[in-house]
N, C-alpha and C. Protein backbone atom coordinates (compact mmCIF):
# COMPACT_ATOMS: atom_id res chain seq x y z
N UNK A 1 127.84 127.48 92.35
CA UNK A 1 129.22 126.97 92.45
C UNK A 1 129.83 126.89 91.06
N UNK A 2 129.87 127.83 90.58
CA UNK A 2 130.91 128.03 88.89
C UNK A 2 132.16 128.39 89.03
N UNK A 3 132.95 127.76 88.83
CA UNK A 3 134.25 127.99 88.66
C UNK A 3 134.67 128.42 87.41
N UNK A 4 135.49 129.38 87.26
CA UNK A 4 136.36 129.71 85.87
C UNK A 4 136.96 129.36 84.74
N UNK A 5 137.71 127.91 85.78
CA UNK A 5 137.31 127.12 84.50
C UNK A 5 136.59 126.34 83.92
N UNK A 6 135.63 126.18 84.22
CA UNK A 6 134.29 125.42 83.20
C UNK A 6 134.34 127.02 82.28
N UNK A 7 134.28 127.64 82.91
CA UNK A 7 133.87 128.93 81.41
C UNK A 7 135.00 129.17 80.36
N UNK A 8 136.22 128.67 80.83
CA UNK A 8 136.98 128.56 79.65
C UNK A 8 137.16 127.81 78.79
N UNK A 9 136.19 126.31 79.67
CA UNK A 9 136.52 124.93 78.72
C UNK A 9 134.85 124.88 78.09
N UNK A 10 134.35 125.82 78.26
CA UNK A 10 132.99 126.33 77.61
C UNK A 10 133.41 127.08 76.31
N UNK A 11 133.79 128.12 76.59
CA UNK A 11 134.66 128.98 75.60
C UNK A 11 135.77 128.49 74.43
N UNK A 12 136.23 127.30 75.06
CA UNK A 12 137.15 126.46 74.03
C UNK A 12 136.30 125.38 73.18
N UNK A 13 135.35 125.04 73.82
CA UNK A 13 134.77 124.02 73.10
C UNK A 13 133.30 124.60 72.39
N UNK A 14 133.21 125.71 72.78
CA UNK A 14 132.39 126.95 71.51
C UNK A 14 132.96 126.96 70.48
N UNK A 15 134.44 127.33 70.15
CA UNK A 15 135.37 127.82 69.17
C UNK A 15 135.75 126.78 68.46
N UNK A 16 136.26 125.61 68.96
CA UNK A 16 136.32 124.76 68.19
C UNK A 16 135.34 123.78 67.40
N UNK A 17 133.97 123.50 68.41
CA UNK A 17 132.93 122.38 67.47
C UNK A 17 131.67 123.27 67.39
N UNK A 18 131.74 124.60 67.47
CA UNK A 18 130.84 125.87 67.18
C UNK A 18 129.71 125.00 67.82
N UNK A 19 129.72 124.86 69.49
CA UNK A 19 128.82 124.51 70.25
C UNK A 19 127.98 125.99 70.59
N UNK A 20 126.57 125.56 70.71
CA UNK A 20 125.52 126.63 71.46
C UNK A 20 126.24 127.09 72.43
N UNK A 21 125.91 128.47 73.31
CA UNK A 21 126.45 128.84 74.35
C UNK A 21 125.97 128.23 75.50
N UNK A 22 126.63 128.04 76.03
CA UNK A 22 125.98 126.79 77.51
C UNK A 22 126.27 127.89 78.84
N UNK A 23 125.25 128.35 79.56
CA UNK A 23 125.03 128.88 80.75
C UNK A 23 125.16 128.76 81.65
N UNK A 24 125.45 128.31 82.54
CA UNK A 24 125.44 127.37 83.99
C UNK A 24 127.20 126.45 84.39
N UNK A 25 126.62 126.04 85.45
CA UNK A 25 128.16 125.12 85.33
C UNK A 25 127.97 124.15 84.92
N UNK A 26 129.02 123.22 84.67
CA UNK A 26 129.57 121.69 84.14
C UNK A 26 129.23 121.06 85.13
N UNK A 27 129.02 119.25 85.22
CA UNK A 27 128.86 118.79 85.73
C UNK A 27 130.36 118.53 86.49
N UNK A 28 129.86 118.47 87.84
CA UNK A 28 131.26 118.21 88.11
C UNK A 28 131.62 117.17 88.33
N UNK A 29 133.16 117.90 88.58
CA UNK A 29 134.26 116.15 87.95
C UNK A 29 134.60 116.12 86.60
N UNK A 30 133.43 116.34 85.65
CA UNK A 30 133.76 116.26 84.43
C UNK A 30 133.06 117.43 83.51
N UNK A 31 133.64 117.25 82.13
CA UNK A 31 132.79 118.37 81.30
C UNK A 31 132.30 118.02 80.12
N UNK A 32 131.02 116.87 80.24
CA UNK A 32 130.76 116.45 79.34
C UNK A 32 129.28 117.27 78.42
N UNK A 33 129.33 117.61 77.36
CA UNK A 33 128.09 118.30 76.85
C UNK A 33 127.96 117.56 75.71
N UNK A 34 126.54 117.76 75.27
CA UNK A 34 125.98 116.44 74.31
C UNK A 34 125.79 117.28 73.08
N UNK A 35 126.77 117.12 72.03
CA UNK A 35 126.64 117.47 70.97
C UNK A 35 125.68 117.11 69.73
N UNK A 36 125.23 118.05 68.83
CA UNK A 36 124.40 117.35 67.96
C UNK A 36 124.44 116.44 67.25
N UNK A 37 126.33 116.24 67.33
CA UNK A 37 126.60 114.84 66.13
C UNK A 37 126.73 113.82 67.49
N UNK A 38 126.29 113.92 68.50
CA UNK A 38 126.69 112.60 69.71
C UNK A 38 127.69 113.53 71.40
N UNK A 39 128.32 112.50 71.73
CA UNK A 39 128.49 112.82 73.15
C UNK A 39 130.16 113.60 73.02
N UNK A 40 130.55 114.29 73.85
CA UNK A 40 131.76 115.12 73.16
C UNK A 40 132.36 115.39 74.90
N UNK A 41 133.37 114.54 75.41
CA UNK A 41 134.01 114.89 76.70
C UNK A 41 135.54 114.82 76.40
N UNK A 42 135.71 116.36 76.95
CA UNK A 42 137.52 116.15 76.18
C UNK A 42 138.25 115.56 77.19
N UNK A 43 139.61 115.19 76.81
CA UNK A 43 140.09 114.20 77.82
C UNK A 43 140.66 114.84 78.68
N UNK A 44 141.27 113.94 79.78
CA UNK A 44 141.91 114.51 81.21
C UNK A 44 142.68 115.72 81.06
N UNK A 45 143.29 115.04 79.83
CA UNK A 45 144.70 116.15 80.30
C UNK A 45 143.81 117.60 79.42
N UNK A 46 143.33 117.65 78.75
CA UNK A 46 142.75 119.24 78.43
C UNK A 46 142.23 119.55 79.15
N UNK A 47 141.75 118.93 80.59
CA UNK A 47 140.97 119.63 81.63
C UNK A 47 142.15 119.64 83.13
N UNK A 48 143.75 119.02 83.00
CA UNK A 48 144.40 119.36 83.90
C UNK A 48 144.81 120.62 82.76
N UNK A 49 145.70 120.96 81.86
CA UNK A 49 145.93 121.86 81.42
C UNK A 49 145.17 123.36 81.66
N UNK A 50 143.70 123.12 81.50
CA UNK A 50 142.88 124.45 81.53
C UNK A 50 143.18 124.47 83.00
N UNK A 51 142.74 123.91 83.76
CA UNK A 51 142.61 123.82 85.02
C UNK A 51 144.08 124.03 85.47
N UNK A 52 145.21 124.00 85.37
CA UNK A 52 146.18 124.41 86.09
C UNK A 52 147.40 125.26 84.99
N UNK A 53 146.57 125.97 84.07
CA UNK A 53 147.50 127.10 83.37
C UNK A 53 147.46 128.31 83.69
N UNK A 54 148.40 129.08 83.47
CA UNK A 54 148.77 130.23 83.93
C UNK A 54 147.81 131.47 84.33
N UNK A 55 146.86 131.70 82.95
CA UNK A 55 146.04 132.50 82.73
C UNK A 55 144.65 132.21 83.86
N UNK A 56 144.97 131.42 84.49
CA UNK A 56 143.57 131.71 85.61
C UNK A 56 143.33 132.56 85.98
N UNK A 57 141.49 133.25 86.50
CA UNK A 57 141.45 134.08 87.18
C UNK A 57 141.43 134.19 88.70
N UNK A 58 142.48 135.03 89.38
CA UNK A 58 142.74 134.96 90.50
C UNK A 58 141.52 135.22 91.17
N UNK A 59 141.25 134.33 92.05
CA UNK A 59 140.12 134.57 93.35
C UNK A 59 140.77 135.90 93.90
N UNK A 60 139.34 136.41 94.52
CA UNK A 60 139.23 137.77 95.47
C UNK A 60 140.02 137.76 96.93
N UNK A 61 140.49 136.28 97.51
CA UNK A 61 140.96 136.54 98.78
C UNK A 61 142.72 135.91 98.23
N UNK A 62 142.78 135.79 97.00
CA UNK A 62 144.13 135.28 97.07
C UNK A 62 144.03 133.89 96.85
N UNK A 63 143.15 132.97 96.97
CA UNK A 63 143.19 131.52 96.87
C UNK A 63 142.69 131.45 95.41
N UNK A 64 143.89 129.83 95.06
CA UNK A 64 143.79 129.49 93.51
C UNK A 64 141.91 128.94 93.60
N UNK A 65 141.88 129.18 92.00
CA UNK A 65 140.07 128.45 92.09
C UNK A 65 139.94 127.11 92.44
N UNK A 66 141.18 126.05 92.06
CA UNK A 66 141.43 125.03 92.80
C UNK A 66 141.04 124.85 94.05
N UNK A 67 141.93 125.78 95.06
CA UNK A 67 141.76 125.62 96.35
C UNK A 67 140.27 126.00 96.94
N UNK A 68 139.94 126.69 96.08
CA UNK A 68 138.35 127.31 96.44
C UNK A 68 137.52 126.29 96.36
N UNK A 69 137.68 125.79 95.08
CA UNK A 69 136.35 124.67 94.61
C UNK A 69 136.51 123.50 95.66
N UNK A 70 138.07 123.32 96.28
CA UNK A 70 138.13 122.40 97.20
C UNK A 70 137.33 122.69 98.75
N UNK A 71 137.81 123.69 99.10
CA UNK A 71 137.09 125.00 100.39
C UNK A 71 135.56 124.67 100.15
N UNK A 72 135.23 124.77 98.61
CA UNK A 72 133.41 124.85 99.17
C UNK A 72 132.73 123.18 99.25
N UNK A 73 133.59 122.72 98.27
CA UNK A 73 133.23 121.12 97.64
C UNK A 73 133.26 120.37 99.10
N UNK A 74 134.01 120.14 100.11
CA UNK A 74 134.57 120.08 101.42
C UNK A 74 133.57 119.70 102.14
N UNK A 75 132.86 120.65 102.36
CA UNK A 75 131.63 120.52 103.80
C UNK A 75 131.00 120.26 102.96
N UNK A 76 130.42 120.18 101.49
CA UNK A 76 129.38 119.68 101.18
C UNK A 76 128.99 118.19 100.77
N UNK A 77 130.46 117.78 100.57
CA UNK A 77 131.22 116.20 100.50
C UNK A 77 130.76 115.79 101.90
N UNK A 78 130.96 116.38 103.37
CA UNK A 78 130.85 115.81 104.27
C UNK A 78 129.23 115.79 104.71
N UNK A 79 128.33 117.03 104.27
CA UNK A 79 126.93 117.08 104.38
C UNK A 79 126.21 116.16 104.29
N UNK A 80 126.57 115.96 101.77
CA UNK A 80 125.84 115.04 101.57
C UNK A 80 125.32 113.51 102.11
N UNK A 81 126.90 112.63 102.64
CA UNK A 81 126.69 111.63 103.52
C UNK A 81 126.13 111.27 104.32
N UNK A 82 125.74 112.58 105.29
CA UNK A 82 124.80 112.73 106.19
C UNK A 82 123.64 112.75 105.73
N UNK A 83 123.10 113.99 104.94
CA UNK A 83 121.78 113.49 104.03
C UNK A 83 121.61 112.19 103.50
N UNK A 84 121.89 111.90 102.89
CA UNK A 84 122.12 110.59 102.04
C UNK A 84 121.50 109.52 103.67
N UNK A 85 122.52 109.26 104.30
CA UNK A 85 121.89 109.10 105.62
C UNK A 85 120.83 109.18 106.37
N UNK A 86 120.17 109.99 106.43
CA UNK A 86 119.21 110.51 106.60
C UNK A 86 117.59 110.18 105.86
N UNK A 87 118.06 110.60 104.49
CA UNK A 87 116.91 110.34 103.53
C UNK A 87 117.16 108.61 103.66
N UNK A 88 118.09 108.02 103.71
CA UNK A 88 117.57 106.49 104.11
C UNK A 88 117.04 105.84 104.75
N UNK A 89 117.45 106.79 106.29
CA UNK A 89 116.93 106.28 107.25
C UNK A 89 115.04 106.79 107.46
N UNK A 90 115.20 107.51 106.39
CA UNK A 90 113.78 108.25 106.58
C UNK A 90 112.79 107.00 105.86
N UNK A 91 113.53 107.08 104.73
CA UNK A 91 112.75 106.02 103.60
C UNK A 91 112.89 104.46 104.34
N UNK A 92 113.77 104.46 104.82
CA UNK A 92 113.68 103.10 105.73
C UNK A 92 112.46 102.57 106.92
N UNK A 93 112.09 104.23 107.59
CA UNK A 93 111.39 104.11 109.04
C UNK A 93 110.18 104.16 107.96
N UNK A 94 110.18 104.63 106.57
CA UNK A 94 108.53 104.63 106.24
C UNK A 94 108.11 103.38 105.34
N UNK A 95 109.03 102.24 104.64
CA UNK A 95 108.79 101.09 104.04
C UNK A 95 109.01 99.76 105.38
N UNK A 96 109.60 100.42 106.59
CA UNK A 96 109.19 99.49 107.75
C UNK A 96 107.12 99.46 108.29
N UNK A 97 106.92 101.02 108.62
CA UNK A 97 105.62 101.47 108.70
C UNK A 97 104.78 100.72 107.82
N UNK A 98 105.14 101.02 106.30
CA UNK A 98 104.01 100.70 105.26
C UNK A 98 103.86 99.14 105.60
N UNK A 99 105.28 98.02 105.47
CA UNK A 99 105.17 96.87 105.90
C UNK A 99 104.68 96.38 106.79
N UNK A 100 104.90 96.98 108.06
CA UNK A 100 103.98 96.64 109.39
C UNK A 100 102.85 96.64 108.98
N UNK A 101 102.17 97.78 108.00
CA UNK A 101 100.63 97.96 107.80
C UNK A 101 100.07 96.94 107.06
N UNK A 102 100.83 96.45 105.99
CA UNK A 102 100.58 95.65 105.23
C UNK A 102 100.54 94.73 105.64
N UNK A 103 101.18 93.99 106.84
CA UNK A 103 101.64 92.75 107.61
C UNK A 103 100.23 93.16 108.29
N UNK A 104 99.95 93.61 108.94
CA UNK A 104 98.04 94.41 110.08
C UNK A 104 97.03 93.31 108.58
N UNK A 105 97.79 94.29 107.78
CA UNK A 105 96.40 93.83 106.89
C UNK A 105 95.92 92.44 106.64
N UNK A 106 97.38 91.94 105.87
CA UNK A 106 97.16 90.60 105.19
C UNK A 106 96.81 89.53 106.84
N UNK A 107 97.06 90.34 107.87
CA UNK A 107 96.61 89.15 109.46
C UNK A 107 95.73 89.23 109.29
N UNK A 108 94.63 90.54 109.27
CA UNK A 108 93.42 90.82 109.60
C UNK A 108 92.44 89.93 108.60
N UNK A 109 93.35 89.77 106.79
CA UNK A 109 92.32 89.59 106.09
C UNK A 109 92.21 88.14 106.14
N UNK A 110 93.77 87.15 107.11
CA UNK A 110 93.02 85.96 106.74
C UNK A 110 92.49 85.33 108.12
N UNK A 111 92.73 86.56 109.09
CA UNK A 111 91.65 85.61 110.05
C UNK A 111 90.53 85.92 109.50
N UNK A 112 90.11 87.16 109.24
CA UNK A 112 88.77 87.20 108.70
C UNK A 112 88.04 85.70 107.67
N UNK A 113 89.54 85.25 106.99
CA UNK A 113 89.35 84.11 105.72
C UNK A 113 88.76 82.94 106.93
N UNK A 114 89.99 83.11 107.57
CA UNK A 114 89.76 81.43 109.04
C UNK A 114 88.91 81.35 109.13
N UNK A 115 88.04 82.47 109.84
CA UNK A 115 86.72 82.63 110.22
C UNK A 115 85.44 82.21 109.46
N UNK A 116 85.31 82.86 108.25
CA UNK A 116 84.38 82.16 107.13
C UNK A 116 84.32 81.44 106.98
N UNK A 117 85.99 80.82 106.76
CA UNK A 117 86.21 78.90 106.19
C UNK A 117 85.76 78.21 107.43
N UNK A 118 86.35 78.86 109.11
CA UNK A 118 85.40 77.69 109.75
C UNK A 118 83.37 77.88 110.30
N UNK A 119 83.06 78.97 109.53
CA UNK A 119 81.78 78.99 109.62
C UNK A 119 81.23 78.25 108.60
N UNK A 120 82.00 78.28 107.37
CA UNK A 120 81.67 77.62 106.52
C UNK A 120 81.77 76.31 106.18
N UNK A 121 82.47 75.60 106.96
CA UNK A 121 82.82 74.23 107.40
C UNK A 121 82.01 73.49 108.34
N UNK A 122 81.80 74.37 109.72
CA UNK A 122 80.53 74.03 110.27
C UNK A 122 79.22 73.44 109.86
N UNK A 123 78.75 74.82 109.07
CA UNK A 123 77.79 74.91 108.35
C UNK A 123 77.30 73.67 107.24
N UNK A 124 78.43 73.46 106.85
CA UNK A 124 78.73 72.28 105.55
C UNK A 124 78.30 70.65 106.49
N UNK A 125 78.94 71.01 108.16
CA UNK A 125 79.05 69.91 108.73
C UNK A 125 77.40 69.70 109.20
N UNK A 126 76.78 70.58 109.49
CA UNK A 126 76.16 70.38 110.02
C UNK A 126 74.76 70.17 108.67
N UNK A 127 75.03 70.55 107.39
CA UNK A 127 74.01 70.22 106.36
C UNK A 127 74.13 68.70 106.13
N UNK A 128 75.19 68.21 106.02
CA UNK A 128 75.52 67.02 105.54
C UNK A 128 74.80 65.95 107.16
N UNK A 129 75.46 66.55 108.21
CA UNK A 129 74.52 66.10 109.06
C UNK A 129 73.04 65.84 109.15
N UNK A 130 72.03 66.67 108.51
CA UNK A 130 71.11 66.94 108.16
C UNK A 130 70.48 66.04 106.72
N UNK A 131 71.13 66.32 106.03
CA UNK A 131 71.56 65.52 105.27
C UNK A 131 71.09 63.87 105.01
N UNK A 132 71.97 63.75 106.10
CA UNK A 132 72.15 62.39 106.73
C UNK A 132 70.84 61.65 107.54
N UNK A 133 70.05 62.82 107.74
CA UNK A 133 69.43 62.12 108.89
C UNK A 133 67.89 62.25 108.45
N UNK A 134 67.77 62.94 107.18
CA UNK A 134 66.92 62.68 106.32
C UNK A 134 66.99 61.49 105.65
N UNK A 135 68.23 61.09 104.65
CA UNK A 135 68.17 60.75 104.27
C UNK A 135 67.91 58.50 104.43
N UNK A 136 68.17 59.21 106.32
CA UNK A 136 67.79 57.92 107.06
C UNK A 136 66.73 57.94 107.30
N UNK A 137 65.95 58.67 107.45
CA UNK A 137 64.32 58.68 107.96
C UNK A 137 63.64 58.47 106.53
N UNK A 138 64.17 58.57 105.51
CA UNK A 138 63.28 58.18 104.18
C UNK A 138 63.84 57.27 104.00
N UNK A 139 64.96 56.87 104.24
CA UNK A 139 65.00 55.15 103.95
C UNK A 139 64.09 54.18 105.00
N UNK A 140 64.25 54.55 105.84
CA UNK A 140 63.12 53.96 106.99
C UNK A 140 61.54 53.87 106.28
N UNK A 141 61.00 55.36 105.90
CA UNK A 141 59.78 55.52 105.41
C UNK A 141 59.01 54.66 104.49
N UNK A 142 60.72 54.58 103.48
CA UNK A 142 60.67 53.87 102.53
C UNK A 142 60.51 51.98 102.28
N UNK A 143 61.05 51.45 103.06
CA UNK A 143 61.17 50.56 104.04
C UNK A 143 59.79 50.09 104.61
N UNK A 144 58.87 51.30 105.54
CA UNK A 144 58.05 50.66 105.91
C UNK A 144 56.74 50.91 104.95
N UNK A 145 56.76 51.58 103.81
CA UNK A 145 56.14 51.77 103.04
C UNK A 145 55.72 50.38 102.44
N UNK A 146 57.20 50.15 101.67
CA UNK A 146 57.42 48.70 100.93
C UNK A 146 56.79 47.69 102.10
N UNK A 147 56.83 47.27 103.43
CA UNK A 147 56.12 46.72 104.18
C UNK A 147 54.53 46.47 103.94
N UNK A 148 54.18 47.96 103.98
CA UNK A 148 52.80 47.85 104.37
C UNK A 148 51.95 47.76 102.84
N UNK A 149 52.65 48.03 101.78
CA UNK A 149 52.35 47.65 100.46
C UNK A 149 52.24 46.06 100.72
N UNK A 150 53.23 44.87 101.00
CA UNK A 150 53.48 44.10 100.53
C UNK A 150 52.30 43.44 101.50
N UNK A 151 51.81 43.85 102.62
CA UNK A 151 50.88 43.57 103.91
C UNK A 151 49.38 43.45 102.51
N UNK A 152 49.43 44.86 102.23
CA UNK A 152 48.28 44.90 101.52
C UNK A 152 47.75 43.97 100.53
N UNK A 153 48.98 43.62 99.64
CA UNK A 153 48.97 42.69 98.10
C UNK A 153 48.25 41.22 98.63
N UNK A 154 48.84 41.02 99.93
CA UNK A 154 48.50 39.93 100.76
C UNK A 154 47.49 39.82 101.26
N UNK A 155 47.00 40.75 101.97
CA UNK A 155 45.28 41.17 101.87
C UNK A 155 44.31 40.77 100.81
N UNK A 156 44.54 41.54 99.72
CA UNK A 156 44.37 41.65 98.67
C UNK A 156 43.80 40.22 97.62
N UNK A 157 45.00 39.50 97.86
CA UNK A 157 45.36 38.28 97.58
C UNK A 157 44.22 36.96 98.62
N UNK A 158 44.00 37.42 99.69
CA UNK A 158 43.38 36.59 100.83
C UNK A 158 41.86 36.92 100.43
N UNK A 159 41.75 37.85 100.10
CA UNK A 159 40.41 38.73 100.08
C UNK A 159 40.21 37.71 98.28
N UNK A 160 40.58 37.60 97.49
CA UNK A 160 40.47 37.32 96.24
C UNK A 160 39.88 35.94 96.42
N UNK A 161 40.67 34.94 97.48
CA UNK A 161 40.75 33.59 97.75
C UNK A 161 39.06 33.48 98.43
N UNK A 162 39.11 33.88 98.87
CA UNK A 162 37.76 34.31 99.99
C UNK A 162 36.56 34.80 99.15
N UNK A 163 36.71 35.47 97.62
CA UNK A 163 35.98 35.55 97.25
C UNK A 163 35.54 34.77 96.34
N UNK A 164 36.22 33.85 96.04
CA UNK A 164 36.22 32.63 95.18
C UNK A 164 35.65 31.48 95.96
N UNK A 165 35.65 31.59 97.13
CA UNK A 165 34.75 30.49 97.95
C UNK A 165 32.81 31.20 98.07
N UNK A 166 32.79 32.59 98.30
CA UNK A 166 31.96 32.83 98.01
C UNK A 166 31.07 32.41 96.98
N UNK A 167 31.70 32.67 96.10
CA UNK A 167 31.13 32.33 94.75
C UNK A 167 30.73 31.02 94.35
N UNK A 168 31.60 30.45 94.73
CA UNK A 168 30.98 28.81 94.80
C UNK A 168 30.00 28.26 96.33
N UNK A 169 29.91 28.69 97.02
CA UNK A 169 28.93 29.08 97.92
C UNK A 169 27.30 29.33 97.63
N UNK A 170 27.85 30.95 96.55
CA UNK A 170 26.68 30.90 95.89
C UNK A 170 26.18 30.19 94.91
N UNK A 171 26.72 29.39 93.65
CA UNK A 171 26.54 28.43 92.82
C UNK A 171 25.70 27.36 93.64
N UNK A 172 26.23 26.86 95.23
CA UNK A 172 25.41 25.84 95.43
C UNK A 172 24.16 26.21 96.40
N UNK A 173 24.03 27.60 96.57
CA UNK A 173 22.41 28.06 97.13
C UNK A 173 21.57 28.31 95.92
N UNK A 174 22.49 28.55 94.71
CA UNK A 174 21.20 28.45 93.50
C UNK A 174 20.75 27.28 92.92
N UNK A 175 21.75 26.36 93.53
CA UNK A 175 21.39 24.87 92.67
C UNK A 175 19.80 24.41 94.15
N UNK A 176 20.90 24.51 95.39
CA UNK A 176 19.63 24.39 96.30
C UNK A 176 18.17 25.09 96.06
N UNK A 177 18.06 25.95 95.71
CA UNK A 177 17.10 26.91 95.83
C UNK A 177 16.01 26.16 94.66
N UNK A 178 16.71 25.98 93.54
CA UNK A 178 16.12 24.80 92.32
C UNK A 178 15.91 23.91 92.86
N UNK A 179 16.38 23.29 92.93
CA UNK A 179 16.04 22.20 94.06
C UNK A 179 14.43 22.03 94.56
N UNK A 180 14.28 23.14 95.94
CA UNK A 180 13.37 23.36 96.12
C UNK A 180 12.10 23.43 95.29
N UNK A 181 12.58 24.54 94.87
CA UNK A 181 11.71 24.86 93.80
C UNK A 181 10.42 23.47 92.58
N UNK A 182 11.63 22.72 92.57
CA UNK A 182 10.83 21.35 92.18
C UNK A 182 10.32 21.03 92.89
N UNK A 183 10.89 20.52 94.12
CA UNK A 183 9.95 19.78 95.29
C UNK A 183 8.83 20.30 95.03
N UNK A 184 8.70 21.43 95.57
CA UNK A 184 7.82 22.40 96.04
C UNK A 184 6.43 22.21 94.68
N UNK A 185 7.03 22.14 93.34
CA UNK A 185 5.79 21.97 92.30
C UNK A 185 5.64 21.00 92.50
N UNK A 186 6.32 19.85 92.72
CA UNK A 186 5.88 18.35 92.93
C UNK A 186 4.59 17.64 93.77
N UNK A 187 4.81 19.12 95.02
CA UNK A 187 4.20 18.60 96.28
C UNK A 187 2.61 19.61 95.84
N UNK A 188 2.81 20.50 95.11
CA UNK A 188 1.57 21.40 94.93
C UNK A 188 0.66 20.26 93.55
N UNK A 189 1.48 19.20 92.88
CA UNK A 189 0.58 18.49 92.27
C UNK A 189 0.22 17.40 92.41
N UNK A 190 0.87 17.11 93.75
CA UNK A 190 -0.19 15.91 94.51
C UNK A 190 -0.53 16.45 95.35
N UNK A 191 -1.28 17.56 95.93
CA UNK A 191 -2.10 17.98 96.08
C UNK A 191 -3.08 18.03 95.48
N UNK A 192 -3.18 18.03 94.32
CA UNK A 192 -4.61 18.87 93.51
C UNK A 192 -4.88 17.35 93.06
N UNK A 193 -3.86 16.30 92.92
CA UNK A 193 -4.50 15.14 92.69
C UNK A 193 -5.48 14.53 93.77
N UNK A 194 -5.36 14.50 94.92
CA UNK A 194 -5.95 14.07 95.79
C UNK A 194 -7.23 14.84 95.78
């Protein structure tokens, strides 16, 4: 889509700021090219002037290049909208998709989370339960431990008392036994007196 005049306002702006030769068309709408000293867009009216002076070259069916560039610019003005349209609605049906997927995901990943946290809650419930019921059976243990210790000391203690009567028990079978023991020479020497 080159029109004639971009090649003249190519050709004018060669001659005057001894621009490179530029190939192709102008952007349209405007004719801006980027010069080496910076940005260089001539103003309106040098582009109604080129654009509607005498010296144009006549199109092949008789229509000004005006009317042409309008003829092709036309349906493609009405196209693009539709594309434009289109590629939205395209990019639309596929960041709905990706979101749905992403929405699948982040469900999936926190029931998966629910799930752990309440296995893992259970689990917690049921240690501490455990827990618990140790830690009652060794207090009990503990408990009757301290009991049967304190049973014993008392034993212990009875048994000590008991052996202290012994002992003086025995003190007075050895005093008895002396005792005897005199008699007994006493009686063997009136014997031998007689």
């Amino acid at each position: 889509d080159f029109n004639p005049w971009d090649r003249r306002l190519v050709g004018v702006l060669e001659a005057t700021h001894s621009l490179p030769r530029f190939h192709g068309p102008l952007f349209k709408g405007a004719a801006s090219l980027r010069h080496p000293w910076g940005e260089f867009a001539p103003p309106r009216k040098m582009e109604e002037n080129l654009a509607g002076g005498d010296d144009r070259e006549p199109s092949p069916g008789g229509d000004s290049p005006d009317d042409r560039r309008v003829s092709r610019e036309t349906p493609v003005d009405d196209i693009e909208p539709s594309m434009d349209r289109a590629e939205i609605l395209r990019a639309l049906e596929v960041v709905e998709r990706d979101s749905a997927a992403i929405a699948e995901s982040f469900a999936s990943l926190f029931s998966a989370l629910r799930v752990a946290l309440s296995e893992a809650c259970s689990t917690s419930v049921e240690h501490i339960r455990c827990f618990s019921d140790i830690v009652g059976r060794l207090q009990e243990s503990a408990l009757d431990a301290a009991t049967k210790g304190n049973r014993y000391i008392n034993s212990c203690l009875r048994l000590n008392e008991e052996m202290k009567r012994v002992e003086s028990l025995a003190m007075q079978l050895k005093i008895l036994r002396r005792n005897v023991d005199v008699l007994d020479t006493a009686v063997n020497r009136l014997l031998r007196l007689q």
